[in-house]
PDB file of N, CA and C in Angstrom:
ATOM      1  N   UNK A   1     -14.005  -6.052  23.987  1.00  0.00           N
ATOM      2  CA  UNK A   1     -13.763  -6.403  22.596  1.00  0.00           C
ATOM      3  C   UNK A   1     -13.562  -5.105  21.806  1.00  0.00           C
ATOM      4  N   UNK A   2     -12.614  -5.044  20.989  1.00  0.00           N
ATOM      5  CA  UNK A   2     -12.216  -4.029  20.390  1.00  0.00           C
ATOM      6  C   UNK A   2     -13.685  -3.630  19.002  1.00  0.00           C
ATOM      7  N   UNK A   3     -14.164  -2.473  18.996  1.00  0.00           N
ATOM      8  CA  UNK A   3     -14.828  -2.485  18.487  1.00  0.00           C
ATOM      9  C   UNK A   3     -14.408  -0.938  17.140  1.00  0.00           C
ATOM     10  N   UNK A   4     -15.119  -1.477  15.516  1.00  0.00           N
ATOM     11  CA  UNK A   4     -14.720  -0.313  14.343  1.00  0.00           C
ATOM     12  C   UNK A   4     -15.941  -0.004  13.987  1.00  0.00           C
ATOM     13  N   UNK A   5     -16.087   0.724  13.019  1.00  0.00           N
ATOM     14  CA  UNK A   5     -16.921   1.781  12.877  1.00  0.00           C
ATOM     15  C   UNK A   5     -18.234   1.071  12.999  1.00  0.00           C
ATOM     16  N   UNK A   6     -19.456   1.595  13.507  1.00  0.00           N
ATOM     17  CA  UNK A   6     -20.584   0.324  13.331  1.00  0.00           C
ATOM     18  C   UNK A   6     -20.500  -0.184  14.613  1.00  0.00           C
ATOM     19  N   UNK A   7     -20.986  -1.346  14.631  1.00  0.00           N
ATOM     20  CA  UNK A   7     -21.344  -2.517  15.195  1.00  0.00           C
ATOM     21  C   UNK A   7     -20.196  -3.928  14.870  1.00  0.00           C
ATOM     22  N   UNK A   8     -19.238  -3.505  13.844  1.00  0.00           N
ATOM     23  CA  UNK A   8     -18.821  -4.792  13.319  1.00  0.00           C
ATOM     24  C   UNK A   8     -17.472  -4.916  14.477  1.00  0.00           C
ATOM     25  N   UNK A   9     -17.319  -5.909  14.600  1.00  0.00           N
ATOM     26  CA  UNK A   9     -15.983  -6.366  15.760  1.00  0.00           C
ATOM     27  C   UNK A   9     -14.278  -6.897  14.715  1.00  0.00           C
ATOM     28  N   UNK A  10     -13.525  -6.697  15.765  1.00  0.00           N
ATOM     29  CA  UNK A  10     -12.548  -6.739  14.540  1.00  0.00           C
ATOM     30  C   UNK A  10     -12.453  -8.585  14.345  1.00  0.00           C
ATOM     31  N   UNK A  11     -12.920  -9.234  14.475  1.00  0.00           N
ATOM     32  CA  UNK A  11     -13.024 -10.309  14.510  1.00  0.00           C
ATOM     33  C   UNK A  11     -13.661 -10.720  12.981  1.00  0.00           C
ATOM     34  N   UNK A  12     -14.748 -10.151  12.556  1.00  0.00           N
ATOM     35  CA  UNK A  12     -15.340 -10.306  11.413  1.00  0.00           C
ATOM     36  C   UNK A  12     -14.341 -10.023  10.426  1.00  0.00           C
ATOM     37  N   UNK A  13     -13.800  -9.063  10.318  1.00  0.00           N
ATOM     38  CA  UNK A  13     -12.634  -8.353   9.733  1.00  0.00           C
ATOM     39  C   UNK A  13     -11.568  -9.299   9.429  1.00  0.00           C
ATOM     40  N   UNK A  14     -11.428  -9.620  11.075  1.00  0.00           N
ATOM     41  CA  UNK A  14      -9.483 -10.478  10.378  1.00  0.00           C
ATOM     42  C   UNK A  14     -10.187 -11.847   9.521  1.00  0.00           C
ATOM     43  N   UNK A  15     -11.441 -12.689   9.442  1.00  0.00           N
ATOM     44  CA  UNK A  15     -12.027 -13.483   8.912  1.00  0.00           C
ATOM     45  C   UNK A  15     -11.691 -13.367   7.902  1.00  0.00           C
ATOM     46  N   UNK A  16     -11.370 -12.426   6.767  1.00  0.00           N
ATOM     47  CA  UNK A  16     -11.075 -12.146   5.527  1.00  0.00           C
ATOM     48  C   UNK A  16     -10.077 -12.814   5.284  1.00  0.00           C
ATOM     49  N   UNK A  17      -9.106 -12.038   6.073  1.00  0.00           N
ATOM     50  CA  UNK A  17      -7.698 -12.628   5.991  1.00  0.00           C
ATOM     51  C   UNK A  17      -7.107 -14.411   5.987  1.00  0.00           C
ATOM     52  N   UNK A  18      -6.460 -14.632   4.860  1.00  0.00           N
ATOM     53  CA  UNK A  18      -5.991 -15.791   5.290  1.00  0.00           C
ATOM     54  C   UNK A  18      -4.939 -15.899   6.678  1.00  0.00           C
ATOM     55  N   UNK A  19      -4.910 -17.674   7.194  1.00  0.00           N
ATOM     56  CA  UNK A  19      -4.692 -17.626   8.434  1.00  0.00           C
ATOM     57  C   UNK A  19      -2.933 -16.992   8.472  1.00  0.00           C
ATOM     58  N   UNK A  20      -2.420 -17.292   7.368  1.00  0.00           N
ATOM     59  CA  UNK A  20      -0.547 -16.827   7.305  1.00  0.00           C
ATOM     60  C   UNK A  20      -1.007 -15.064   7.786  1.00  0.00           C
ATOM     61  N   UNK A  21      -1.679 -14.583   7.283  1.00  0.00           N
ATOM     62  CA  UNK A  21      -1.088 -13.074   7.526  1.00  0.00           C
ATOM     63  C   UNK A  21      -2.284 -12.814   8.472  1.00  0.00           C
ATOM     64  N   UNK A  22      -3.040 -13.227   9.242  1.00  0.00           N
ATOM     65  CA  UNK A  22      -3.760 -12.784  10.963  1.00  0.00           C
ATOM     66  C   UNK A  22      -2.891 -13.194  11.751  1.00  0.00           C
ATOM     67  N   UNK A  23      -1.817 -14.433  11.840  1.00  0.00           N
ATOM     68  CA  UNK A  23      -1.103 -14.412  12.833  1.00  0.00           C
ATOM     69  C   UNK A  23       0.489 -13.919  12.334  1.00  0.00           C
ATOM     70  N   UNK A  24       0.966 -12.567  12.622  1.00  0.00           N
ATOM     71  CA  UNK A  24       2.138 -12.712  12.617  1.00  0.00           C
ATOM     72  C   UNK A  24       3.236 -12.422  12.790  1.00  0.00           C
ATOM     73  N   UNK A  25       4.153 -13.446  12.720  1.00  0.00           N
ATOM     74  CA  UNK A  25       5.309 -13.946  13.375  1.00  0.00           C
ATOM     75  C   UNK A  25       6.374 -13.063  13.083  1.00  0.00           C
ATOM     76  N   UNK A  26       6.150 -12.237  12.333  1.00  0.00           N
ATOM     77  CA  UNK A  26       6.937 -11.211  11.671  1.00  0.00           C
ATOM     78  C   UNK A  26       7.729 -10.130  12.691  1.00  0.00           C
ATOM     79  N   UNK A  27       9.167 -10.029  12.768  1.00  0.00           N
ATOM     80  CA  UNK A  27       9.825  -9.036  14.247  1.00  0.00           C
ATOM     81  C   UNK A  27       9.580  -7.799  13.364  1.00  0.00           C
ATOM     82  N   UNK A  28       9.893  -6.833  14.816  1.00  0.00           N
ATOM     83  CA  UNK A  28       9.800  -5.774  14.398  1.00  0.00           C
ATOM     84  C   UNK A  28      10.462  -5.061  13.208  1.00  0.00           C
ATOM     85  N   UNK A  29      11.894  -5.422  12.765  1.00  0.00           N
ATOM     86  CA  UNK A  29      12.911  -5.328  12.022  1.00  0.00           C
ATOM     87  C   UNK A  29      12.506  -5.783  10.820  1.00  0.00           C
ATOM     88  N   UNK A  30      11.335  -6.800  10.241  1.00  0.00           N
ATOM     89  CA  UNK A  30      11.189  -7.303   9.208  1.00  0.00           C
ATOM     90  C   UNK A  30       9.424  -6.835   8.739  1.00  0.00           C
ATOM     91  N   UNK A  31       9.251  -5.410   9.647  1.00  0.00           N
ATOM     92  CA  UNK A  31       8.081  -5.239   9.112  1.00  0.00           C
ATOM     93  C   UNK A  31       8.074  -4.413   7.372  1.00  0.00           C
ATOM     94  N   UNK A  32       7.127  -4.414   6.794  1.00  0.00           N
ATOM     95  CA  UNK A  32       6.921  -4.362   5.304  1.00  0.00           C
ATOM     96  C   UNK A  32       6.018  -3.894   4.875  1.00  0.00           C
ATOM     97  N   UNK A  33       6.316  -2.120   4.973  1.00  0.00           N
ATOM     98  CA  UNK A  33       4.921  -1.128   4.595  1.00  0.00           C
ATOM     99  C   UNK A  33       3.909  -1.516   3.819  1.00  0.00           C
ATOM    100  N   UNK A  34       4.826  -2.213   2.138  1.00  0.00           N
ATOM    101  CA  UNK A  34       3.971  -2.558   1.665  1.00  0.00           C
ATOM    102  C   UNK A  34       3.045  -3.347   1.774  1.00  0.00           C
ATOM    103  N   UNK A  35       3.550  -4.539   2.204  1.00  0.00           N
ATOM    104  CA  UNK A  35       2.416  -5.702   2.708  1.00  0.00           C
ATOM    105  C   UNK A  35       1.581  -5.457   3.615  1.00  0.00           C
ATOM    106  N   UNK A  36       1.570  -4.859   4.178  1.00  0.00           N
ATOM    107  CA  UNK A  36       0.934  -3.947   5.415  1.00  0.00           C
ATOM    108  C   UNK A  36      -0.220  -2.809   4.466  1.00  0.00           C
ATOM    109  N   UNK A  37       0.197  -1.823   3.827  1.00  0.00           N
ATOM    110  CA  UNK A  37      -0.867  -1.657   2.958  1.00  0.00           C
ATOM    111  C   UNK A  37      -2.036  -2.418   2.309  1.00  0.00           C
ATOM    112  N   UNK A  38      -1.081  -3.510   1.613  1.00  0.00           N
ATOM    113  CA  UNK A  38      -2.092  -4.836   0.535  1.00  0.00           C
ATOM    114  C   UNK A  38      -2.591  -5.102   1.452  1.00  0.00           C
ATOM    115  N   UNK A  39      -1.993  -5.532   2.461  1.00  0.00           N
ATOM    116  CA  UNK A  39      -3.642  -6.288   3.373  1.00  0.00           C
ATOM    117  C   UNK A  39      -4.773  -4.941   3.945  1.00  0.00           C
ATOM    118  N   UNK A  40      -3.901  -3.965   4.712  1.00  0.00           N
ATOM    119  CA  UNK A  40      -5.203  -3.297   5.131  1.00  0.00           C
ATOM    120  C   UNK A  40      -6.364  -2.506   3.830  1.00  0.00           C
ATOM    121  N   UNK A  41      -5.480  -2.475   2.446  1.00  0.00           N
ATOM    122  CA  UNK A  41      -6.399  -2.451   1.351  1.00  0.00           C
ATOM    123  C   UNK A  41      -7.090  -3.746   1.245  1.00  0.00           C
ATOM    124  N   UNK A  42      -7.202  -4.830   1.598  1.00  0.00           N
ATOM    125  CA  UNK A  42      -7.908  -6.308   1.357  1.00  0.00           C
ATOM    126  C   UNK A  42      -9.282  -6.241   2.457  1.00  0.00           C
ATOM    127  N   UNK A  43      -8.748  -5.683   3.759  1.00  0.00           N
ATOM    128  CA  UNK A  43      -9.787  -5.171   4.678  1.00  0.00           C
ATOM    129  C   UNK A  43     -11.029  -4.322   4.408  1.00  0.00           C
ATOM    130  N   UNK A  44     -10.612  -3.342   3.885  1.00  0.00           N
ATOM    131  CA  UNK A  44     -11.201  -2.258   3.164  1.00  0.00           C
ATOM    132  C   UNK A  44     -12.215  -2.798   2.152  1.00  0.00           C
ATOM    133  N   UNK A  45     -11.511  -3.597   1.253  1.00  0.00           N
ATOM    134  CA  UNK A  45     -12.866  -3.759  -0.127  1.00  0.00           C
ATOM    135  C   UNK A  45     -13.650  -4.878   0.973  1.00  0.00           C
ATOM    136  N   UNK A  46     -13.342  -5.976   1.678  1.00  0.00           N
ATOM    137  CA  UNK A  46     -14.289  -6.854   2.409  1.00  0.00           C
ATOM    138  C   UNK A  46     -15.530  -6.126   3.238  1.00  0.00           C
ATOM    139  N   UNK A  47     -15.059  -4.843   3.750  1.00  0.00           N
ATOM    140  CA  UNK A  47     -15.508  -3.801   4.632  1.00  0.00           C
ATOM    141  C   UNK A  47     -16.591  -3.415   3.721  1.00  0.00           C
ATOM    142  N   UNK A  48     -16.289  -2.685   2.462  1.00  0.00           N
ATOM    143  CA  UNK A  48     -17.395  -1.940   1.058  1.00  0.00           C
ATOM    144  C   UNK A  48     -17.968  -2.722   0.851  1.00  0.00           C
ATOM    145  N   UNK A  49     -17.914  -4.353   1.040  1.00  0.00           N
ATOM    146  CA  UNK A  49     -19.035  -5.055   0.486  1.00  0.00           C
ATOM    147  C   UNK A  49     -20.264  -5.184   1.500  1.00  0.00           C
ATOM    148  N   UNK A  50     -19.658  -5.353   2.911  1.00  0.00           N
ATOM    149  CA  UNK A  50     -21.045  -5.123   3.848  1.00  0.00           C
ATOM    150  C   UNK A  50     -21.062  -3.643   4.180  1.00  0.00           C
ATOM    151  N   UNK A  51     -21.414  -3.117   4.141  1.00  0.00           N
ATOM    152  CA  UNK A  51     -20.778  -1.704   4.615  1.00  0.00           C
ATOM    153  C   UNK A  51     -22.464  -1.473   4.273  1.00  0.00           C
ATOM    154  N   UNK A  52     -22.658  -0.196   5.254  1.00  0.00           N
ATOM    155  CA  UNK A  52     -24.138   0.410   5.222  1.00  0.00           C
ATOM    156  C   UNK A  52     -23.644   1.597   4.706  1.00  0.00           C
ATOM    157  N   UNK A  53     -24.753   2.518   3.726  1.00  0.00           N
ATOM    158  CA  UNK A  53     -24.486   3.305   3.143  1.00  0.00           C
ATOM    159  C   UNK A  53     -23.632   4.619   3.648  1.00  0.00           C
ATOM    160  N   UNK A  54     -23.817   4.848   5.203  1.00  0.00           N
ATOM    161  CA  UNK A  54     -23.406   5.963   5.714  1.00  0.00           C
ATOM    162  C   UNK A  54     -21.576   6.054   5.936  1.00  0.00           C
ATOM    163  N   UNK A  55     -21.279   4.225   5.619  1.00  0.00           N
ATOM    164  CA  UNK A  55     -19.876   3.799   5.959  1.00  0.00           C
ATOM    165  C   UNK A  55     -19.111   4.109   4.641  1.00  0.00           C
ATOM    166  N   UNK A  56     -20.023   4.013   3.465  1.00  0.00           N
ATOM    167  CA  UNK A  56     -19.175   3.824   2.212  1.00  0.00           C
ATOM    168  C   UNK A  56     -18.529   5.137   2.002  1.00  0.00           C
ATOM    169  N   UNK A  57     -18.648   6.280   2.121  1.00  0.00           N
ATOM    170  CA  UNK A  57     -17.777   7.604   1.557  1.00  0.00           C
ATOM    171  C   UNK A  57     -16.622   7.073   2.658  1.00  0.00           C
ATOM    172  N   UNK A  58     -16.629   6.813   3.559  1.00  0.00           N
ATOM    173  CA  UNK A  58     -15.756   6.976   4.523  1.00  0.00           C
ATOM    174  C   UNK A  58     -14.296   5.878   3.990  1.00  0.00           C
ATOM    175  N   UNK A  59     -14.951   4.435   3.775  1.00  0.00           N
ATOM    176  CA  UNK A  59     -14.129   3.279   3.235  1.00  0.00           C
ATOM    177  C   UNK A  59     -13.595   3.621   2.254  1.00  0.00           C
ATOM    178  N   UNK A  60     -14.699   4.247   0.997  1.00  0.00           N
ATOM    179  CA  UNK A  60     -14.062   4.474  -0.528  1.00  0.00           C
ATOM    180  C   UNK A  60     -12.907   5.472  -0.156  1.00  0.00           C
ATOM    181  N   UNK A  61     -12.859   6.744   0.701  1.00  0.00           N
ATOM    182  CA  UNK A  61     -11.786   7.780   0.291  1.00  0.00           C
ATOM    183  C   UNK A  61     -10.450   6.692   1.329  1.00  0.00           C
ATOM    184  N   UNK A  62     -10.468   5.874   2.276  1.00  0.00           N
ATOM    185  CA  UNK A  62      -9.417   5.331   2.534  1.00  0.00           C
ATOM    186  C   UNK A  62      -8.786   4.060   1.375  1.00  0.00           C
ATOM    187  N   UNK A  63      -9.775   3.548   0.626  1.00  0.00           N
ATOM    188  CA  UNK A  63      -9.391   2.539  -0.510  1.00  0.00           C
ATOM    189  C   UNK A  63      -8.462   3.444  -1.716  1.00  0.00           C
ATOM    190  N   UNK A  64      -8.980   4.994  -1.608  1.00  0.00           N
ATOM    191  CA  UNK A  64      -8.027   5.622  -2.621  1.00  0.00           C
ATOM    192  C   UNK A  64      -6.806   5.889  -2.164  1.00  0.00           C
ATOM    193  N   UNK A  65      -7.075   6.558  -0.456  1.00  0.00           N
ATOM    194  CA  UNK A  65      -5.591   6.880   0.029  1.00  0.00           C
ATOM    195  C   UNK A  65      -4.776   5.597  -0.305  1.00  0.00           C
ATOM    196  N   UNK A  66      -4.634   4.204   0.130  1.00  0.00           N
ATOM    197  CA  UNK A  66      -4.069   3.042   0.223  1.00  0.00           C
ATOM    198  C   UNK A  66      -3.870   2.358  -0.748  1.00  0.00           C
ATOM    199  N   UNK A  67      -4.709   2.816  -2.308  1.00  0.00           N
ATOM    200  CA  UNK A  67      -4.352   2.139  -3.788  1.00  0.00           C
ATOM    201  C   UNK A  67      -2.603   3.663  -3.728  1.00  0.00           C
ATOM    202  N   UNK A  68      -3.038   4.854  -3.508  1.00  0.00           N
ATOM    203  CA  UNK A  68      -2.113   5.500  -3.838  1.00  0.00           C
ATOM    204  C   UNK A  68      -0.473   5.239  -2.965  1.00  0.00           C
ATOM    205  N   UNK A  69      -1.000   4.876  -1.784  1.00  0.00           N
ATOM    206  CA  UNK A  69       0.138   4.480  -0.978  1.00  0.00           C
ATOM    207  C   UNK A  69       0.863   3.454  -1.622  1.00  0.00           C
ATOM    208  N   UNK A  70       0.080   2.447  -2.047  1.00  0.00           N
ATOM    209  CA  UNK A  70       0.631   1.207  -2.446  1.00  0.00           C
ATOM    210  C   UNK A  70       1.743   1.264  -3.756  1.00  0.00           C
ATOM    211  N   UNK A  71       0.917   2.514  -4.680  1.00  0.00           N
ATOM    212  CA  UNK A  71       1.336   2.561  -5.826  1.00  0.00           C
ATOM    213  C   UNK A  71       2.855   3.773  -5.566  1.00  0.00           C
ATOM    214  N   UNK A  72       2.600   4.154  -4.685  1.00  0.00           N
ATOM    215  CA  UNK A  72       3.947   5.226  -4.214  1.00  0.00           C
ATOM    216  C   UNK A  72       5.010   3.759  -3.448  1.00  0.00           C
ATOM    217  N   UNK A  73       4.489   2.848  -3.108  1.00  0.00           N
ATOM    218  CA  UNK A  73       5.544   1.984  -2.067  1.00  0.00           C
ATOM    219  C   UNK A  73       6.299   0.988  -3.016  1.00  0.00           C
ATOM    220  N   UNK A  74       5.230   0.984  -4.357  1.00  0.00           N
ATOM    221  CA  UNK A  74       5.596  -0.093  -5.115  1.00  0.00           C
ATOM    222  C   UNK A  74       6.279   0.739  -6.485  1.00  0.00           C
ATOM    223  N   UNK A  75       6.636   1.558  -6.209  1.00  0.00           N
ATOM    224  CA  UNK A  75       7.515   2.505  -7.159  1.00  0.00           C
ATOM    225  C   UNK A  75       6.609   2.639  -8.526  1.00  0.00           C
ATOM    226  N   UNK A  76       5.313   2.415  -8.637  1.00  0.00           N
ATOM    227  CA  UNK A  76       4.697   2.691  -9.883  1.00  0.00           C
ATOM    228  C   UNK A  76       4.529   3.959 -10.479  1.00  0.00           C
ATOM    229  N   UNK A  77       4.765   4.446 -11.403  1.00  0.00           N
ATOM    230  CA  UNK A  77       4.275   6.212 -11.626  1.00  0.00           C
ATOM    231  C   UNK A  77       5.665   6.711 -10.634  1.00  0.00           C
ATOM    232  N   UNK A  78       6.908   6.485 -10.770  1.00  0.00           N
ATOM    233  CA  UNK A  78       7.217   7.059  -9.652  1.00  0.00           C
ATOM    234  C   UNK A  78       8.132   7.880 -10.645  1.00  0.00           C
ATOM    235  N   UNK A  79       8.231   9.347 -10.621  1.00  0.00           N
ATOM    236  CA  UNK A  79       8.518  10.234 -11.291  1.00  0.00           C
ATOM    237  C   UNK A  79      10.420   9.896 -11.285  1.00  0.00           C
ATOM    238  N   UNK A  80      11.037  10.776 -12.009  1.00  0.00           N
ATOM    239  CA  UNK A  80      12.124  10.998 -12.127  1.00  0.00           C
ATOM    240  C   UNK A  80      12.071  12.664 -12.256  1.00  0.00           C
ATOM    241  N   UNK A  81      13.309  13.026 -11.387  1.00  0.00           N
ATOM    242  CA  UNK A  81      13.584  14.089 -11.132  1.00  0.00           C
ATOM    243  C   UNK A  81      14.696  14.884 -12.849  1.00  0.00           C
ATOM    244  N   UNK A  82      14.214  15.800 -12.892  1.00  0.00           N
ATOM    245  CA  UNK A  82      15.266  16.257 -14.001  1.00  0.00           C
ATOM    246  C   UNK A  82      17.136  16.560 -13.818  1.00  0.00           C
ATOM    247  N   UNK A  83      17.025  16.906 -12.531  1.00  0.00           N
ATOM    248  CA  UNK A  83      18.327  16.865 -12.094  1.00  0.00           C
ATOM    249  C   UNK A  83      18.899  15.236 -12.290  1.00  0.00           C
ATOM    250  N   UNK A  84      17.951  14.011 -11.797  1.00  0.00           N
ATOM    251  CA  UNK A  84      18.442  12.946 -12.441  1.00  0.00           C
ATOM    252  C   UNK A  84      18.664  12.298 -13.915  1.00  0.00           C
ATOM    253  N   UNK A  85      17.858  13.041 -14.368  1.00  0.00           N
ATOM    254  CA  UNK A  85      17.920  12.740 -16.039  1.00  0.00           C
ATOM    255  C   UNK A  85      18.928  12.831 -16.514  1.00  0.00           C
ATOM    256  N   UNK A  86      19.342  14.816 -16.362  1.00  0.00           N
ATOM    257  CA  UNK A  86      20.676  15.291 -16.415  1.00  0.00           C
ATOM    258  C   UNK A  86      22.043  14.114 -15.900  1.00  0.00           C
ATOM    259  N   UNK A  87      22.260  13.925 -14.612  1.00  0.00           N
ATOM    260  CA  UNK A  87      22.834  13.101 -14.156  1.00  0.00           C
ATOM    261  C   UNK A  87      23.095  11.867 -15.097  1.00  0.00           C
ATOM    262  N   UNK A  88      21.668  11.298 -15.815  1.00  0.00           N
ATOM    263  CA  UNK A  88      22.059  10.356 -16.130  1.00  0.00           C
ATOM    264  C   UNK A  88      22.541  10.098 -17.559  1.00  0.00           C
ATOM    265  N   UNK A  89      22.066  11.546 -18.592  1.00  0.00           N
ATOM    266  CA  UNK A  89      22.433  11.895 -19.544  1.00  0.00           C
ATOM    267  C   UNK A  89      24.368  12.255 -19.492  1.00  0.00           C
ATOM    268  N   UNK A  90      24.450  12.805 -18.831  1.00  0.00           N
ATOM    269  CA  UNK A  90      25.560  13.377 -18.020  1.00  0.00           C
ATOM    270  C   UNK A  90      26.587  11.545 -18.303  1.00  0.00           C
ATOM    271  N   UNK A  91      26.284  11.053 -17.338  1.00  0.00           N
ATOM    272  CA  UNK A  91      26.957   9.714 -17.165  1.00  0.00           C
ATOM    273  C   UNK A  91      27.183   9.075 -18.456  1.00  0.00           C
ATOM    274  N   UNK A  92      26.232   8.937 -19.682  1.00  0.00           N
ATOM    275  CA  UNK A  92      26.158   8.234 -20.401  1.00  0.00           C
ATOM    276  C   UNK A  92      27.087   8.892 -21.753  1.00  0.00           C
ATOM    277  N   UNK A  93      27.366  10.081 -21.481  1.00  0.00           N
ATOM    278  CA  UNK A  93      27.889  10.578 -22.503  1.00  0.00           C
ATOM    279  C   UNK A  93      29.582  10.901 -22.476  1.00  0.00           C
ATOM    280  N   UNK A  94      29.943  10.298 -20.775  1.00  0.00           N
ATOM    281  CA  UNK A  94      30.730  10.114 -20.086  1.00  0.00           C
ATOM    282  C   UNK A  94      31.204   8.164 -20.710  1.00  0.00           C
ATOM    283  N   UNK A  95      30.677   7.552 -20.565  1.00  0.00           N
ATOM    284  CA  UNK A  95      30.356   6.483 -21.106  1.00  0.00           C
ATOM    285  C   UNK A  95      31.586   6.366 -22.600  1.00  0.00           C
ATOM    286  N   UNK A  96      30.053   7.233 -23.414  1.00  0.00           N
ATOM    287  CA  UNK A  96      30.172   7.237 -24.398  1.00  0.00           C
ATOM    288  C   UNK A  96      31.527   7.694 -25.386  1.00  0.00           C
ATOM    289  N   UNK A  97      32.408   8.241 -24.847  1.00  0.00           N
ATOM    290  CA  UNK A  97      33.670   9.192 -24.698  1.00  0.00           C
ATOM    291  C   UNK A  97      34.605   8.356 -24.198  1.00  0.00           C
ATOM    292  N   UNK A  98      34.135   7.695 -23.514  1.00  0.00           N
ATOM    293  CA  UNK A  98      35.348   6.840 -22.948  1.00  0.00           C
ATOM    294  C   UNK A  98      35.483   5.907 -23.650  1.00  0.00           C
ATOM    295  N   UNK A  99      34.548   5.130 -24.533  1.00  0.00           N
ATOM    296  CA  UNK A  99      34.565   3.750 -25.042  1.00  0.00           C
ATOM    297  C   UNK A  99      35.738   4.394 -26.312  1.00  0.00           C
ATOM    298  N   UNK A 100      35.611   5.239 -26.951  1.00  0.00           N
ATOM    299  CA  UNK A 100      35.920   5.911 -28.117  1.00  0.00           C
ATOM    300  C   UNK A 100      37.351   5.911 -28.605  1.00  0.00           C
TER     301      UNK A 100
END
């Protein structure tokens, strides 16, 4: 039996999960970082709630890596480059000249 940090089996673990996303049917071609994050972040907080004290630094710094992953996968905070600004200032004033 596959065994994670502890004593706990991954069995307790996929329990969290509803039954659509423990089994799935999903090909290789249609896998989906993000969703793949959200759940193994869903693992994680189920994990912090039983979790013995020596487990929690360990869970909390992967719950930050995987809020940040998520928020990098899900384009939140996601910067713009100044060369694109330009570009897009650039375009619009291109635009703007032409309508004229």
């Amino acid at each position: 039996m596959a065994k994670l940090d502890g004593d706990r089996d991954v069995r307790k673990l996929s329990a969290v999960l509803p039954e659509s996303e423990r089994a799935s049917d999903v090909g290789a071609n249609e896998f989906d970082p993000l969703e793949d994050a959200k759940a193994n972040l869903r693992l994680v907080k189920a994990a912090l709630e039983d979790a013995v004290p020596r487990e929690v630094s360990a869970l909390s710094k992967r719950r930050q890596e995987l809020v940040a992953l998520i928020a990098e996968l899900g384009g939140a905070g996601k910067e713009v480059s100044i060369a694109d600004q330009l570009a897009e200032r650039r375009e619009a004033r291109r635009r703007a000249g032409a309508s004229t």
